[in-house]
PDB file of N, CA and C in Angstrom:
ATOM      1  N   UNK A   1      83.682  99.029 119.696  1.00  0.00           N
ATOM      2  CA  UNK A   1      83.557  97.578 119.764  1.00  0.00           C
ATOM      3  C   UNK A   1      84.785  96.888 119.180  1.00  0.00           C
ATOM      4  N   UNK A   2      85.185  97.523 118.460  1.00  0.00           N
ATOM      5  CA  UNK A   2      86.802  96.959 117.913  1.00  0.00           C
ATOM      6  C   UNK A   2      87.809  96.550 118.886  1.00  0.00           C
ATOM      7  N   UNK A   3      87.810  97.523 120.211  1.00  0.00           N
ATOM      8  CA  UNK A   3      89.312  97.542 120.575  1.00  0.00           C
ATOM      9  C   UNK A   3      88.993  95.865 121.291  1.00  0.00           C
ATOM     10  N   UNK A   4      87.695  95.635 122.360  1.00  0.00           N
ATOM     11  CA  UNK A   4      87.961  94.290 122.608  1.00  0.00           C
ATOM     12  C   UNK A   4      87.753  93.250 121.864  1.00  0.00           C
ATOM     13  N   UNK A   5      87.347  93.139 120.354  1.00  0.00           N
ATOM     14  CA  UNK A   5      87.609  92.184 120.037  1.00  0.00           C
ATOM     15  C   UNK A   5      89.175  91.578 119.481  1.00  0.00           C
ATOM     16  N   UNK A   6      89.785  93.351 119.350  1.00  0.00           N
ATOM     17  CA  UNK A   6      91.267  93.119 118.735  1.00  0.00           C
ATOM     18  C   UNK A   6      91.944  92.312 120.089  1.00  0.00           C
ATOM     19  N   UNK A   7      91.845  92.426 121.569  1.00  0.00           N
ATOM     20  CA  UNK A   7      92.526  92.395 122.515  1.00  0.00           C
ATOM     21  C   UNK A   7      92.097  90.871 122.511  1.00  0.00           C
ATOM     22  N   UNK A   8      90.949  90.446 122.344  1.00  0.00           N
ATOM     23  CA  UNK A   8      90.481  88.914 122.589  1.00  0.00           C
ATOM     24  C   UNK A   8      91.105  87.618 121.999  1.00  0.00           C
ATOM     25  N   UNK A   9      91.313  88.468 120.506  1.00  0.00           N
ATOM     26  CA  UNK A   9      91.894  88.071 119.616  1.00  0.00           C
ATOM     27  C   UNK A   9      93.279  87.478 119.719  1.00  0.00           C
ATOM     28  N   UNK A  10      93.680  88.634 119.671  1.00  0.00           N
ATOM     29  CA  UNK A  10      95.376  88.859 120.501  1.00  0.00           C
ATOM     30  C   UNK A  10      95.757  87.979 121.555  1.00  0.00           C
ATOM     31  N   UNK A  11      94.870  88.038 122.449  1.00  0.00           N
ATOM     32  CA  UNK A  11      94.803  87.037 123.757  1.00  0.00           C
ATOM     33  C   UNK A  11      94.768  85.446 123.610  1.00  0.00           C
ATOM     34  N   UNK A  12      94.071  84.919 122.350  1.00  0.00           N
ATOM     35  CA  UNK A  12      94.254  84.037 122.169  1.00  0.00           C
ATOM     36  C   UNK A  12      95.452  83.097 121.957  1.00  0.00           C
ATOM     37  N   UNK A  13      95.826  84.417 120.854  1.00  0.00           N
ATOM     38  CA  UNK A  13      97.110  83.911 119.703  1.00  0.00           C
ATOM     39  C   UNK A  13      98.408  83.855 121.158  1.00  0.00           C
ATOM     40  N   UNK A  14      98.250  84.618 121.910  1.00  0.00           N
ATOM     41  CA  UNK A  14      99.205  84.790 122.993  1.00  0.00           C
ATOM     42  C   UNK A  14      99.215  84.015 123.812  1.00  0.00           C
ATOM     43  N   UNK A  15      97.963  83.429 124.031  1.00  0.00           N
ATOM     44  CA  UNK A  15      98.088  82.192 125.060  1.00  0.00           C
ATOM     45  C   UNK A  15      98.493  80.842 124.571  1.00  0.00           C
ATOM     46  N   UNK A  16      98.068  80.727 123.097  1.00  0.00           N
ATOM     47  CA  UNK A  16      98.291  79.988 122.360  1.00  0.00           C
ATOM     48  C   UNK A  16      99.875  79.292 121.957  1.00  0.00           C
ATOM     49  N   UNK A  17     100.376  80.671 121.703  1.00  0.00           N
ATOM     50  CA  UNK A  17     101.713  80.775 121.782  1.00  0.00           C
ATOM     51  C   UNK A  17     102.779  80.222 123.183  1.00  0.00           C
ATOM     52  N   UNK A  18     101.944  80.727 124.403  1.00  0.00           N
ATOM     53  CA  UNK A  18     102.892  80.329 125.452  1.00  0.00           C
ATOM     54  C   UNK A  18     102.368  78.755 125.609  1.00  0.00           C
ATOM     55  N   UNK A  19     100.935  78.625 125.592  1.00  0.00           N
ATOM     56  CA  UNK A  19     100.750  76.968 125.426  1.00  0.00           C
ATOM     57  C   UNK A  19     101.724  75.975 124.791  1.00  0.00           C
ATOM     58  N   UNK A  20     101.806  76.299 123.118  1.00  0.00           N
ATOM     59  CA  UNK A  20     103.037  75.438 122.367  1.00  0.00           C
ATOM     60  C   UNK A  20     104.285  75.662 123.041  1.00  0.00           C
ATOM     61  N   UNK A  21     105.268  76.877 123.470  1.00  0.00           N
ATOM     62  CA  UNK A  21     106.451  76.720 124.253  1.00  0.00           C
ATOM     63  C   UNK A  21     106.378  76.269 125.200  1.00  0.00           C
ATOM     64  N   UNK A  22     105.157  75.635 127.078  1.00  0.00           N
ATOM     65  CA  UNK A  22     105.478  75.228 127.102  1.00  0.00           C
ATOM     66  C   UNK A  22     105.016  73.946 127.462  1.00  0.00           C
ATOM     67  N   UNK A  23     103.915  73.406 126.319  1.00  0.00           N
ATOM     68  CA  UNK A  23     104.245  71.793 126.271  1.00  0.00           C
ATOM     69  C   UNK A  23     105.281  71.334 125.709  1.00  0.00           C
ATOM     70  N   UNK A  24     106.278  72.261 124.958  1.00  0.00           N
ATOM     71  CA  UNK A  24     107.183  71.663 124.165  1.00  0.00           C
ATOM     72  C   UNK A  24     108.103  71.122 125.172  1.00  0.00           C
ATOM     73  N   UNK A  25     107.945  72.309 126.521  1.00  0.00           N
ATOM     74  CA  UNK A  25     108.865  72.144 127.190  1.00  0.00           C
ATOM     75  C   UNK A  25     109.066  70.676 128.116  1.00  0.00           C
ATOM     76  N   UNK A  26     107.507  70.588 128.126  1.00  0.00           N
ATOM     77  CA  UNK A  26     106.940  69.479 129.324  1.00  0.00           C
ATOM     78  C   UNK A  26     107.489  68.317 128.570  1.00  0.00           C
ATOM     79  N   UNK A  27     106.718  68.157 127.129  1.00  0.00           N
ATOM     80  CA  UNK A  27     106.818  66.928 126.699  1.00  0.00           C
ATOM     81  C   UNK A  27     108.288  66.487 126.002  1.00  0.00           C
ATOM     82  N   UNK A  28     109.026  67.375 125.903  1.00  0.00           N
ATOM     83  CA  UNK A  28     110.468  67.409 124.990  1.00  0.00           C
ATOM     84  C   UNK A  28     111.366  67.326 126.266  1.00  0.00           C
ATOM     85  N   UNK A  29     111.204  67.770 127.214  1.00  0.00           N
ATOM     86  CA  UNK A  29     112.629  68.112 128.257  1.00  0.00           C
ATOM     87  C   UNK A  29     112.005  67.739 129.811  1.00  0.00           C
ATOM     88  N   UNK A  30     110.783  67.345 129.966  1.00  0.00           N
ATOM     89  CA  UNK A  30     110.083  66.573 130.805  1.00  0.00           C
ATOM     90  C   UNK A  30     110.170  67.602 131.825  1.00  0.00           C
ATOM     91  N   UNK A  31     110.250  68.899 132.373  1.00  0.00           N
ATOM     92  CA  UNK A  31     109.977  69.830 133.194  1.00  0.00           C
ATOM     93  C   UNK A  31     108.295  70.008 133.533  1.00  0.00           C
ATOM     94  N   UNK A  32     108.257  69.716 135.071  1.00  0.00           N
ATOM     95  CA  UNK A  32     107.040  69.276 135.406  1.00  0.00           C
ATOM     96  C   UNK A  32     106.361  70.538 135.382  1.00  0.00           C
ATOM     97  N   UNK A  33     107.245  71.960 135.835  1.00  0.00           N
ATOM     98  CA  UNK A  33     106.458  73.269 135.925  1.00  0.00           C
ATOM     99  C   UNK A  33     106.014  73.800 134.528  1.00  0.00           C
ATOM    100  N   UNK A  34     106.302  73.254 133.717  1.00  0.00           N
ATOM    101  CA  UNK A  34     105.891  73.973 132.508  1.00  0.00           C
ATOM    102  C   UNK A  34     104.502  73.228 132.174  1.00  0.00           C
ATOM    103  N   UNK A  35     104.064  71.871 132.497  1.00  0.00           N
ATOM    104  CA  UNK A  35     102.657  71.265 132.646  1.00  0.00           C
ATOM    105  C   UNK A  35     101.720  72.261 132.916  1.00  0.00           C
ATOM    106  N   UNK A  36     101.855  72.660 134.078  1.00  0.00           N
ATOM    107  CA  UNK A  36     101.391  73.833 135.113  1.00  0.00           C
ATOM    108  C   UNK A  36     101.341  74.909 134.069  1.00  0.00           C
ATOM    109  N   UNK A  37     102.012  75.284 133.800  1.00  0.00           N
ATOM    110  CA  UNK A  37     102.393  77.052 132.451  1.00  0.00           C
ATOM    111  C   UNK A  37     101.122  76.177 131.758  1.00  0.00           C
ATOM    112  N   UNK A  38     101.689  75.180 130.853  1.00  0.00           N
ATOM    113  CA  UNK A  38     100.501  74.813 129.504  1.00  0.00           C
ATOM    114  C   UNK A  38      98.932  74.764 130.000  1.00  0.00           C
ATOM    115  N   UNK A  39      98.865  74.429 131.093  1.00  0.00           N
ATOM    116  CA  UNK A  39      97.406  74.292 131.505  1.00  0.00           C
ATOM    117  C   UNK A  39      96.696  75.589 131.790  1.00  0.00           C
ATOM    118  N   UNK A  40      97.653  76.537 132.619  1.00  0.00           N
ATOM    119  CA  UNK A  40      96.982  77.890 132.796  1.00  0.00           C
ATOM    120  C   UNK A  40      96.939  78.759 131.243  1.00  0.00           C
ATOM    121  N   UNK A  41      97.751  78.402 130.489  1.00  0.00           N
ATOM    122  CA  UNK A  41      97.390  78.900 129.253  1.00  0.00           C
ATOM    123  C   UNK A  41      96.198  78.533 128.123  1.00  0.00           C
ATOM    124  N   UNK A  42      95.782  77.302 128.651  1.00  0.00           N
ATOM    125  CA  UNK A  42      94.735  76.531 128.099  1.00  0.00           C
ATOM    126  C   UNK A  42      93.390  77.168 128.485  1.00  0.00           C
ATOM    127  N   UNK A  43      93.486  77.835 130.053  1.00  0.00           N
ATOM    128  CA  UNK A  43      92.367  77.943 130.453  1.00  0.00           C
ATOM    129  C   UNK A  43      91.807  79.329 130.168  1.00  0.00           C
ATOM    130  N   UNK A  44      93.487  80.064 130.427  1.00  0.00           N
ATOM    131  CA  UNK A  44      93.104  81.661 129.468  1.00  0.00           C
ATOM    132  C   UNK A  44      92.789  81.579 128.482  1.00  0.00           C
ATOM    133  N   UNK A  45      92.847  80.951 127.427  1.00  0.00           N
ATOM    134  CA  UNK A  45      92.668  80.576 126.088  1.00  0.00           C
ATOM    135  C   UNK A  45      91.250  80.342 126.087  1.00  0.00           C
ATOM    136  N   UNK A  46      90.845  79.675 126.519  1.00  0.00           N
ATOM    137  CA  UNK A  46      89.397  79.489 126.911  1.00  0.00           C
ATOM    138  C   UNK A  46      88.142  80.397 127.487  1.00  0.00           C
ATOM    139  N   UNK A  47      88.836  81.306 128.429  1.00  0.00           N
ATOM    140  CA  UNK A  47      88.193  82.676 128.876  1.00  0.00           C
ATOM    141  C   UNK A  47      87.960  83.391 127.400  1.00  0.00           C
ATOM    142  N   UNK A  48      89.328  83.432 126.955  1.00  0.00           N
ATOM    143  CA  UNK A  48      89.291  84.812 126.015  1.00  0.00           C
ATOM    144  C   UNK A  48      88.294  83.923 124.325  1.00  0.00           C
ATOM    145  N   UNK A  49      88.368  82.676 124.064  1.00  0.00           N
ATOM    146  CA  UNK A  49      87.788  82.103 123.517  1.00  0.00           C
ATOM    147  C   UNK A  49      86.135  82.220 123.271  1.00  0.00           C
ATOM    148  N   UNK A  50      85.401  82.289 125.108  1.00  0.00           N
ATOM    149  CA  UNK A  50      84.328  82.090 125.248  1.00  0.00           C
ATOM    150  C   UNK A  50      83.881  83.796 125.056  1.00  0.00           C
ATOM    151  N   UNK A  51      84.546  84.826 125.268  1.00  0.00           N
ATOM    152  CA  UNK A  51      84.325  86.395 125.201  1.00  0.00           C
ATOM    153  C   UNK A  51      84.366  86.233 123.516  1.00  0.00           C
ATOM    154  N   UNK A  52      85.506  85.692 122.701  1.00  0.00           N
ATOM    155  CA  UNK A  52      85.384  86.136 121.588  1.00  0.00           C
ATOM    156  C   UNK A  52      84.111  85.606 120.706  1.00  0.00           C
ATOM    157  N   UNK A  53      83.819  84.353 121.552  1.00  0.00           N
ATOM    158  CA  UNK A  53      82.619  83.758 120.614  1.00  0.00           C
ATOM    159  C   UNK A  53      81.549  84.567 120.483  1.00  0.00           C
ATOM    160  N   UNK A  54      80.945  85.277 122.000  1.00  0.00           N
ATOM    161  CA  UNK A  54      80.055  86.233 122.283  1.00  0.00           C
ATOM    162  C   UNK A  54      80.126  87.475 121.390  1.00  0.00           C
ATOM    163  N   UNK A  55      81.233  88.312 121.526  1.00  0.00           N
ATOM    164  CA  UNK A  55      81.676  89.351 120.415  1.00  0.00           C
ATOM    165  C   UNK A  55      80.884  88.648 119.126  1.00  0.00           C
ATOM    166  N   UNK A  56      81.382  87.826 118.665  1.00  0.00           N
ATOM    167  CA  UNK A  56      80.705  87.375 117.092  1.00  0.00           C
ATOM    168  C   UNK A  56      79.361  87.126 116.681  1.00  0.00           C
ATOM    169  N   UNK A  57      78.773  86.876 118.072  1.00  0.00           N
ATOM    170  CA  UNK A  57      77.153  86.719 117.755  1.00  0.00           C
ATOM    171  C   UNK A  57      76.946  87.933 117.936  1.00  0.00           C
ATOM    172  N   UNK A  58      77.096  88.844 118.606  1.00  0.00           N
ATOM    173  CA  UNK A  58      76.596  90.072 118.790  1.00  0.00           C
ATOM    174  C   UNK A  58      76.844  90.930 117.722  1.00  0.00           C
ATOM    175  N   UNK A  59      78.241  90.754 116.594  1.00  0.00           N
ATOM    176  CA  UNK A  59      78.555  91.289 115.542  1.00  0.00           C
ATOM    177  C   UNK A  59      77.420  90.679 114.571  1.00  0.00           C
ATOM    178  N   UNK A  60      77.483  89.625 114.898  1.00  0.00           N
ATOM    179  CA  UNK A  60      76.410  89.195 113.578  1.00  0.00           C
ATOM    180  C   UNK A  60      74.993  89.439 113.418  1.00  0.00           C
ATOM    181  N   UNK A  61      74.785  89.507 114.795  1.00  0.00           N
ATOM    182  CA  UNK A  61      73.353  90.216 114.896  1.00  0.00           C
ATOM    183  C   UNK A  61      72.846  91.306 114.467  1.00  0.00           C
ATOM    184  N   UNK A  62      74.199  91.680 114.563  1.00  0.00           N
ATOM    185  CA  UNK A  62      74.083  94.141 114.140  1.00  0.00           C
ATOM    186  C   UNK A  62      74.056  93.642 112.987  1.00  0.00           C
ATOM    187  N   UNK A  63      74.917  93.020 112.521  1.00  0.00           N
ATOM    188  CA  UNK A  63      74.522  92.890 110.393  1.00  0.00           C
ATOM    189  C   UNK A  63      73.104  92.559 110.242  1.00  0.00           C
ATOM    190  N   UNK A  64      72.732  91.499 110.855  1.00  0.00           N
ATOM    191  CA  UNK A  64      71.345  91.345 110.204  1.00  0.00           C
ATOM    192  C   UNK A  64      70.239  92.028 110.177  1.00  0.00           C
ATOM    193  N   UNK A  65      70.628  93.275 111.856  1.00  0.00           N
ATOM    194  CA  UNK A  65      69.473  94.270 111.595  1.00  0.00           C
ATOM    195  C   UNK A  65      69.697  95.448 110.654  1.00  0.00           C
ATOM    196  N   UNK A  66      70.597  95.192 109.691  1.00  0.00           N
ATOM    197  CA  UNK A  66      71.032  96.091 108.509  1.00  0.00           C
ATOM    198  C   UNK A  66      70.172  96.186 107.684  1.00  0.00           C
TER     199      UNK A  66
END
């Protein structure tokens, strides 16, 4: 159960990452294709967001039947 939450994780910080480079790009240097980049990174961000939330209830559940 580790490896996908490490990858979900990861996935975030990564989309996250290309999100800030490139609205920087959109909103600093006005390049319309990088709008396009920030939005598809928003939405991966969001996939891997809604998997990681799931991972955590399901982690938290195994604790409580401890």
């Amino acid at each position: 159960m580790t490896e996908p939450v490490i990858n979900n994780h990861e996935e975030i910080v990564k989309q996250f990452e290309t999100y800030l480079a490139e609205n920087a790009k959109f909103t600093d240097k006005g390049v319309k294709a990088a709008a396009a980049r920030a939005r598809k990174a928003l939405q991966e961000m969001s996939k891997a967001i809604k998997e990681r939330r799931k991972e955590i209830t399901e982690a938290k559940a195994a604790l409580a039947t401890k």
